[in-house]
PDB file of N, CA and C in Angstrom:
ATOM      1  N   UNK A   1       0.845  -1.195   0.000  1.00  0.00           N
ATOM      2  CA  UNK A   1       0.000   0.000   0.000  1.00  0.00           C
ATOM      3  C   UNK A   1       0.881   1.246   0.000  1.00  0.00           C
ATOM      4  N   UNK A   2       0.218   2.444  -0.435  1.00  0.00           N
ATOM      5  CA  UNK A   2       1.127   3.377  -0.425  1.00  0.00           C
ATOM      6  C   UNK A   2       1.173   3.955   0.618  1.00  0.00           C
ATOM      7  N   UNK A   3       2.007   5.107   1.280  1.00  0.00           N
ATOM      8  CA  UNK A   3       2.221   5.477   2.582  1.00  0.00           C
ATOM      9  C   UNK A   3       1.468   7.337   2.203  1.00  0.00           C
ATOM     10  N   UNK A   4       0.334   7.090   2.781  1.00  0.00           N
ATOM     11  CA  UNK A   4      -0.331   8.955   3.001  1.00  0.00           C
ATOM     12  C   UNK A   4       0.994   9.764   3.451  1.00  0.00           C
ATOM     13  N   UNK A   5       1.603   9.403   4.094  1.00  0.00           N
ATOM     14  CA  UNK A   5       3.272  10.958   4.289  1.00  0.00           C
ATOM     15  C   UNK A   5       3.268  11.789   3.221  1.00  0.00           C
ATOM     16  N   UNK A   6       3.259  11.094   1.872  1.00  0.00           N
ATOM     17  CA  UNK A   6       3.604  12.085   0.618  1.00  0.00           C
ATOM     18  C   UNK A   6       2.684  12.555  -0.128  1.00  0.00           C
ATOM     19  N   UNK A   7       1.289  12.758   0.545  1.00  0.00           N
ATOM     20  CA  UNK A   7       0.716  13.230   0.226  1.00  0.00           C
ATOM     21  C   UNK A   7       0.101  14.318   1.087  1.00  0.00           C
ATOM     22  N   UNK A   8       0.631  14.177   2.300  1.00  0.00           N
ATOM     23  CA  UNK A   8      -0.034  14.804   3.654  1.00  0.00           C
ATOM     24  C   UNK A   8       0.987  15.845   3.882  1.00  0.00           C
ATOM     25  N   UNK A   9       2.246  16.230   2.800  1.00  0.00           N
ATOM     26  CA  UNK A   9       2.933  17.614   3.103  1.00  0.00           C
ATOM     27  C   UNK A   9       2.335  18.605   3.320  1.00  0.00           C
ATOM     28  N   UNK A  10       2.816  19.528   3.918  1.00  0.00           N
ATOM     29  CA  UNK A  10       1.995  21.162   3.899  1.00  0.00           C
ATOM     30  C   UNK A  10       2.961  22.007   4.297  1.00  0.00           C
ATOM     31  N   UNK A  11       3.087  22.588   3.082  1.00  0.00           N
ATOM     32  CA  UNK A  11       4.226  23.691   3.060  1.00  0.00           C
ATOM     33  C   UNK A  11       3.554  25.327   2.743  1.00  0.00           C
ATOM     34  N   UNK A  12       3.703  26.213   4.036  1.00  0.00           N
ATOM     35  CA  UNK A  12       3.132  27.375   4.189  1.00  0.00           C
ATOM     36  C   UNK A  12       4.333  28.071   5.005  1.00  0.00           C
ATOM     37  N   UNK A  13       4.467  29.340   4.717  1.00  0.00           N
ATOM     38  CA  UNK A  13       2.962  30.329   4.176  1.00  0.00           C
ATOM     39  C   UNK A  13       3.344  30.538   2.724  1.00  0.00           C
ATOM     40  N   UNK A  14       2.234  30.206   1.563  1.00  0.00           N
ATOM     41  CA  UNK A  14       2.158  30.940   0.321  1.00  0.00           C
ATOM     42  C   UNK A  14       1.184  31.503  -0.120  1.00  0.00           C
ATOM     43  N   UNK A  15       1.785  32.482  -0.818  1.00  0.00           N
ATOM     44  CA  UNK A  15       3.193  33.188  -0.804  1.00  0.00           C
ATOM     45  C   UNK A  15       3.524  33.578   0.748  1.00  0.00           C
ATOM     46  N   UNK A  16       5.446  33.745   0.568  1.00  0.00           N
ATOM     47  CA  UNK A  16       5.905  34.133   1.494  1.00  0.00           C
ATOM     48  C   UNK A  16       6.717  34.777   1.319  1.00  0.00           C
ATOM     49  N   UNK A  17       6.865  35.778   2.583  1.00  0.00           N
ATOM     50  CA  UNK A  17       8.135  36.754   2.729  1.00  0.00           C
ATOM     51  C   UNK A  17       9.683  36.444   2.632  1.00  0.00           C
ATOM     52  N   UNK A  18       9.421  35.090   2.862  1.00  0.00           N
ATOM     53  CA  UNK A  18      10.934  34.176   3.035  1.00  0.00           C
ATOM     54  C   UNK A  18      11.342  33.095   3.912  1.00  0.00           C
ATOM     55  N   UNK A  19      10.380  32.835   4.785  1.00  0.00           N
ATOM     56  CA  UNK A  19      10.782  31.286   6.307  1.00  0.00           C
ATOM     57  C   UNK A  19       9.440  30.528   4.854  1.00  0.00           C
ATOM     58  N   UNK A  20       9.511  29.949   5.001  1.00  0.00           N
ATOM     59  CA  UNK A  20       8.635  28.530   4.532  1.00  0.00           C
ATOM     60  C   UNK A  20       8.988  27.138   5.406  1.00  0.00           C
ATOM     61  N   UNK A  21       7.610  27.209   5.906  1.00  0.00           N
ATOM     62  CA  UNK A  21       7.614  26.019   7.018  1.00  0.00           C
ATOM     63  C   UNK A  21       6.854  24.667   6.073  1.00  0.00           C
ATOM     64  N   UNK A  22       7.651  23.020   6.485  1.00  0.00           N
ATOM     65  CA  UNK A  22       6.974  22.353   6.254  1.00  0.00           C
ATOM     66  C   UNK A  22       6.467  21.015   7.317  1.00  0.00           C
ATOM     67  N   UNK A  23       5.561  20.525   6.943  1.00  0.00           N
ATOM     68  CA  UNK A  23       4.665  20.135   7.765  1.00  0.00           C
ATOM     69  C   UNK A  23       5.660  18.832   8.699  1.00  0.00           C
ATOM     70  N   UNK A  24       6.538  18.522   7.782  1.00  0.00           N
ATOM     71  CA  UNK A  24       6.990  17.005   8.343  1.00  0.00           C
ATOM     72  C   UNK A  24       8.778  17.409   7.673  1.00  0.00           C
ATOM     73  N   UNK A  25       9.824  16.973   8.574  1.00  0.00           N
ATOM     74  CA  UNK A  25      11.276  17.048   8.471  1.00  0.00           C
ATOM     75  C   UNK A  25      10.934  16.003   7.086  1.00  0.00           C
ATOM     76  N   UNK A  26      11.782  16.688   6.199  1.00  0.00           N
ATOM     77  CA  UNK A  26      12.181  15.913   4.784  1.00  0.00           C
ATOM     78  C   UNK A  26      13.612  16.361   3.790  1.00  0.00           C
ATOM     79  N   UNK A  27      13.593  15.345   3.162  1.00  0.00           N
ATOM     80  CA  UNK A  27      14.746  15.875   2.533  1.00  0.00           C
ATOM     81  C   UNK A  27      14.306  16.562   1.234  1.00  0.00           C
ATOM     82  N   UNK A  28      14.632  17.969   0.658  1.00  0.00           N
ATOM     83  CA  UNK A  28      13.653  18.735  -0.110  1.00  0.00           C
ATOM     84  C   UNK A  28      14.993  19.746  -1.312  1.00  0.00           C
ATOM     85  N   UNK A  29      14.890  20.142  -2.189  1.00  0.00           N
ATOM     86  CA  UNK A  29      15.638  20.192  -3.337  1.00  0.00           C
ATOM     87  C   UNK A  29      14.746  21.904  -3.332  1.00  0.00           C
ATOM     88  N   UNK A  30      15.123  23.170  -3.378  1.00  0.00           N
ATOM     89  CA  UNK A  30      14.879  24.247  -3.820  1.00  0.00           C
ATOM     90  C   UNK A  30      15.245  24.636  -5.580  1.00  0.00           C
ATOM     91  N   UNK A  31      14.574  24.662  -6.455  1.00  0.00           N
ATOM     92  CA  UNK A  31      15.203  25.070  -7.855  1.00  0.00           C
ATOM     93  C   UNK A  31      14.306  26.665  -7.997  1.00  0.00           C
ATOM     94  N   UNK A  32      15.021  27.018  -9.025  1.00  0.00           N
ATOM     95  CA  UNK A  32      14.388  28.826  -9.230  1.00  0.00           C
ATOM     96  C   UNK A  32      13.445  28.298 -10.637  1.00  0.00           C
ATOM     97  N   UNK A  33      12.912  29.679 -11.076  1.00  0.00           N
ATOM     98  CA  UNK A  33      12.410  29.144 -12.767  1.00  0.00           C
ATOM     99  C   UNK A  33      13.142  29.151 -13.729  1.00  0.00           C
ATOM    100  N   UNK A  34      14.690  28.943 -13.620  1.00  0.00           N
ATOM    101  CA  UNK A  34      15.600  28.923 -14.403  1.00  0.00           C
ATOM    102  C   UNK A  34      15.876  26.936 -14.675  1.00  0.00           C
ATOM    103  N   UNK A  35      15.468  26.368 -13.072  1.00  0.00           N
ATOM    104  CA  UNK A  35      16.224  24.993 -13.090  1.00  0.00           C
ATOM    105  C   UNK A  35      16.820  25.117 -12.273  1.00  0.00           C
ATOM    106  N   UNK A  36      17.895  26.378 -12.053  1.00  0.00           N
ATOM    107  CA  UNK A  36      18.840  26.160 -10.804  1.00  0.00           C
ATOM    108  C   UNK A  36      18.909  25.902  -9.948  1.00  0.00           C
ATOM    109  N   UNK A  37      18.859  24.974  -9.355  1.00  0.00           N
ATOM    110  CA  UNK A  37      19.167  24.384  -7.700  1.00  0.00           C
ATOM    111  C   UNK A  37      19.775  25.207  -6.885  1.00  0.00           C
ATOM    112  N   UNK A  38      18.688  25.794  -5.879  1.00  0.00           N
ATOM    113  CA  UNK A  38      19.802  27.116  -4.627  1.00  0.00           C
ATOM    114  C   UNK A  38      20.117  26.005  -3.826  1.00  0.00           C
ATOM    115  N   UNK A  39      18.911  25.596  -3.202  1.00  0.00           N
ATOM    116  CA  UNK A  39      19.395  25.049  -1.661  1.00  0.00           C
ATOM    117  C   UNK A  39      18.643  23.661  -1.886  1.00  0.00           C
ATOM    118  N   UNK A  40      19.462  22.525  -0.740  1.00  0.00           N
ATOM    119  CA  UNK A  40      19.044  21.446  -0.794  1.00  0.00           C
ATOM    120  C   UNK A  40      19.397  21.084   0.890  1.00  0.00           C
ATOM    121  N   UNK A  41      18.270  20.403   1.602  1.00  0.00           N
ATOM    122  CA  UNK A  41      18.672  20.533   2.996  1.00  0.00           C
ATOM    123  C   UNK A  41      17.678  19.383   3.363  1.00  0.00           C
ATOM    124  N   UNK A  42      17.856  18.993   4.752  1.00  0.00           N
ATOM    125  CA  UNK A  42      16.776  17.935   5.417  1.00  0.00           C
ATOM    126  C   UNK A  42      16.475  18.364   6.483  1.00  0.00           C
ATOM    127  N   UNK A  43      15.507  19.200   6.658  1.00  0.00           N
ATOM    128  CA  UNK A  43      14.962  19.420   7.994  1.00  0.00           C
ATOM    129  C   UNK A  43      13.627  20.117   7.839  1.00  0.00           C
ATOM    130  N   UNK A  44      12.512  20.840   8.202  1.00  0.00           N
ATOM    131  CA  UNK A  44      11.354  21.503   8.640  1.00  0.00           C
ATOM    132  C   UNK A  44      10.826  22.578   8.059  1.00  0.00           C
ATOM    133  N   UNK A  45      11.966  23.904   7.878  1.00  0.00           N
ATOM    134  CA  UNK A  45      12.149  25.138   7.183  1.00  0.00           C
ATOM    135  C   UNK A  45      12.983  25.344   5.922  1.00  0.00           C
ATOM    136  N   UNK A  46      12.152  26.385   5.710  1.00  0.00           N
ATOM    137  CA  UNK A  46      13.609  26.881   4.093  1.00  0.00           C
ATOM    138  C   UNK A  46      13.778  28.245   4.289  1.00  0.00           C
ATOM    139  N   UNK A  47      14.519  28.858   4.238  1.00  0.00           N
ATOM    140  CA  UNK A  47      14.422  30.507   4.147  1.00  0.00           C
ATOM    141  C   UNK A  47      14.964  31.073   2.957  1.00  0.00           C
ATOM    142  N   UNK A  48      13.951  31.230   2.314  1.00  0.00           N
ATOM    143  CA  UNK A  48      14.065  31.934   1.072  1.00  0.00           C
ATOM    144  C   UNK A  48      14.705  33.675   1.317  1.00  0.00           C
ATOM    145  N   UNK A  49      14.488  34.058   2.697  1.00  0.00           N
ATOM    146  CA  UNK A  49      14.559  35.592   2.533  1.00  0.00           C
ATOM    147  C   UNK A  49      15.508  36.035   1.735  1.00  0.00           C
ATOM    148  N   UNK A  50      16.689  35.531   1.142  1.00  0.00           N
ATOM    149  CA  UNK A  50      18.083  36.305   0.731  1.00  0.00           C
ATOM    150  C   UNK A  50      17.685  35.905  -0.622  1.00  0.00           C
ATOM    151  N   UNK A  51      16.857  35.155  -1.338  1.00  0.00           N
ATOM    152  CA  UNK A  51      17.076  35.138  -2.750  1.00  0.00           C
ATOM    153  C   UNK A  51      15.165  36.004  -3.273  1.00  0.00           C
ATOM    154  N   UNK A  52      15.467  36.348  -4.578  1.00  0.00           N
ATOM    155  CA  UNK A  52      14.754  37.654  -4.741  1.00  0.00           C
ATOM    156  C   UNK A  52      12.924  37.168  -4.959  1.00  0.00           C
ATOM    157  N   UNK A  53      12.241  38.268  -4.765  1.00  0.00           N
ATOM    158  CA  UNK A  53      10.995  37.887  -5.692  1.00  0.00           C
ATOM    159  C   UNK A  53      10.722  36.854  -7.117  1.00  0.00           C
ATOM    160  N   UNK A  54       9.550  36.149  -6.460  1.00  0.00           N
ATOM    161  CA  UNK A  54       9.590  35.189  -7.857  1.00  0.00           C
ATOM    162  C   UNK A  54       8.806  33.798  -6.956  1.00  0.00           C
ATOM    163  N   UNK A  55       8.608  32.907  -8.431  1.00  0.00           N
ATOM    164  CA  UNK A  55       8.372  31.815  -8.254  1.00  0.00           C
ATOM    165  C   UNK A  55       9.237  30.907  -8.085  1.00  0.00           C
ATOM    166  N   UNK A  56       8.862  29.940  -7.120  1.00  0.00           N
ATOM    167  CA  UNK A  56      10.284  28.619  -6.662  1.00  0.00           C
ATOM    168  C   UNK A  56       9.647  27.408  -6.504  1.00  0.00           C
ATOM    169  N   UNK A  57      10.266  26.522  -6.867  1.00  0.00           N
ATOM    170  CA  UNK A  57       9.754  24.674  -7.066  1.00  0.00           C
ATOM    171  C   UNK A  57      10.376  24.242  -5.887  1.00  0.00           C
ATOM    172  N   UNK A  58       9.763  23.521  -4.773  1.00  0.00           N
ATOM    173  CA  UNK A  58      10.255  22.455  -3.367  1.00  0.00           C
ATOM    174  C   UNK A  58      10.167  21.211  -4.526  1.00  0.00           C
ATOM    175  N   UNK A  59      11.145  20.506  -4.656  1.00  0.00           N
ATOM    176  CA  UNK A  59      10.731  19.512  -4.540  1.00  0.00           C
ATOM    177  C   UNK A  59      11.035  18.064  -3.662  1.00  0.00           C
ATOM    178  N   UNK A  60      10.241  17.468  -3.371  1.00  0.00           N
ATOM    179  CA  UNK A  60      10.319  16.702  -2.081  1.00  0.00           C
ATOM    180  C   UNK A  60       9.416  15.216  -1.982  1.00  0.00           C
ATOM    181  N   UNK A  61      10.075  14.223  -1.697  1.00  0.00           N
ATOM    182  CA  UNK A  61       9.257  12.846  -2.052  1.00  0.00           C
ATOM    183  C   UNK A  61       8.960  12.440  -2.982  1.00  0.00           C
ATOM    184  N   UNK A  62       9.992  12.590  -4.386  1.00  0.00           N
ATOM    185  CA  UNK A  62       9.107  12.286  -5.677  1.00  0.00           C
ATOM    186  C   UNK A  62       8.081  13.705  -6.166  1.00  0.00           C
ATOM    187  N   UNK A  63       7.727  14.571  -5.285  1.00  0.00           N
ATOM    188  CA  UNK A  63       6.323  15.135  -5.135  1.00  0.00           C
ATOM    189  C   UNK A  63       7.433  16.570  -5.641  1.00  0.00           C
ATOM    190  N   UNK A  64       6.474  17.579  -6.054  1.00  0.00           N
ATOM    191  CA  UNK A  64       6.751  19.514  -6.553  1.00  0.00           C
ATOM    192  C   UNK A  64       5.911  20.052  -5.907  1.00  0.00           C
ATOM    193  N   UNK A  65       6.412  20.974  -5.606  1.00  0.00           N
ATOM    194  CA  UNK A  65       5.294  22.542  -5.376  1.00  0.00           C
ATOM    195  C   UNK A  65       5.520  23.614  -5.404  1.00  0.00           C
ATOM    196  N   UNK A  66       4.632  24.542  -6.113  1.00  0.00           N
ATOM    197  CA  UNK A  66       5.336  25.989  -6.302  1.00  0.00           C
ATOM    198  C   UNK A  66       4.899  27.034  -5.254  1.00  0.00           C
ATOM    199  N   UNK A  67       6.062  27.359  -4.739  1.00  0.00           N
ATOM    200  CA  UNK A  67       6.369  28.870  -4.002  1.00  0.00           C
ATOM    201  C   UNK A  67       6.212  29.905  -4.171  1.00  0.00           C
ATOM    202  N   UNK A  68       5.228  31.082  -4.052  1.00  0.00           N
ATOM    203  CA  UNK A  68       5.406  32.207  -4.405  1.00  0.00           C
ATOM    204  C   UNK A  68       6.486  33.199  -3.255  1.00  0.00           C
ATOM    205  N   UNK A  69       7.372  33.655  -3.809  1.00  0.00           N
ATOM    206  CA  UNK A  69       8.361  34.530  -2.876  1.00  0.00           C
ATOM    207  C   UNK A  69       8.117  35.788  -3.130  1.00  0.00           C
ATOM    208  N   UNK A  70       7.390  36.922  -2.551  1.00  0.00           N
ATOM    209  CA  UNK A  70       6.649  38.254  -2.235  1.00  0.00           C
ATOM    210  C   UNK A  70       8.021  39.350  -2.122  1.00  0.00           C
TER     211      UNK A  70
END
């Protein structure tokens, strides 16, 4: 059976100013709308604050989601 975890993420606040909290510690891949990979980390939060306005892809478990950064 499949495991609900990867579907039960919740990554808020979006849009955000820059902390992006997620629901469950994971290992998660940041890319811009270029492709570029900023940050790649395993834990809870991301802090976008230092990179600029725009849209950003988590991706995490097989699974994507887009970020709006304000």
């Amino acid at each position: 059976s499949l495991s609900t975890q990867e579907t039960s993420m919740n990554i808020y606040p979006n849009p955000t100013s820059g902390l992006i909290n997620l629901s469950q510690q994971t290992s998660y891949t940041v890319i811009n709308s270029f492709g570029q990979v900023l940050i790649t980390g395993n834990n809870s939060s991301i802090d976008l604050s230092t990179f600029p306005k725009g849209v950003y892809t988590i991706l995490y478990n097989g699974n994507s989601q887009k970020i709006i950064k304000q």
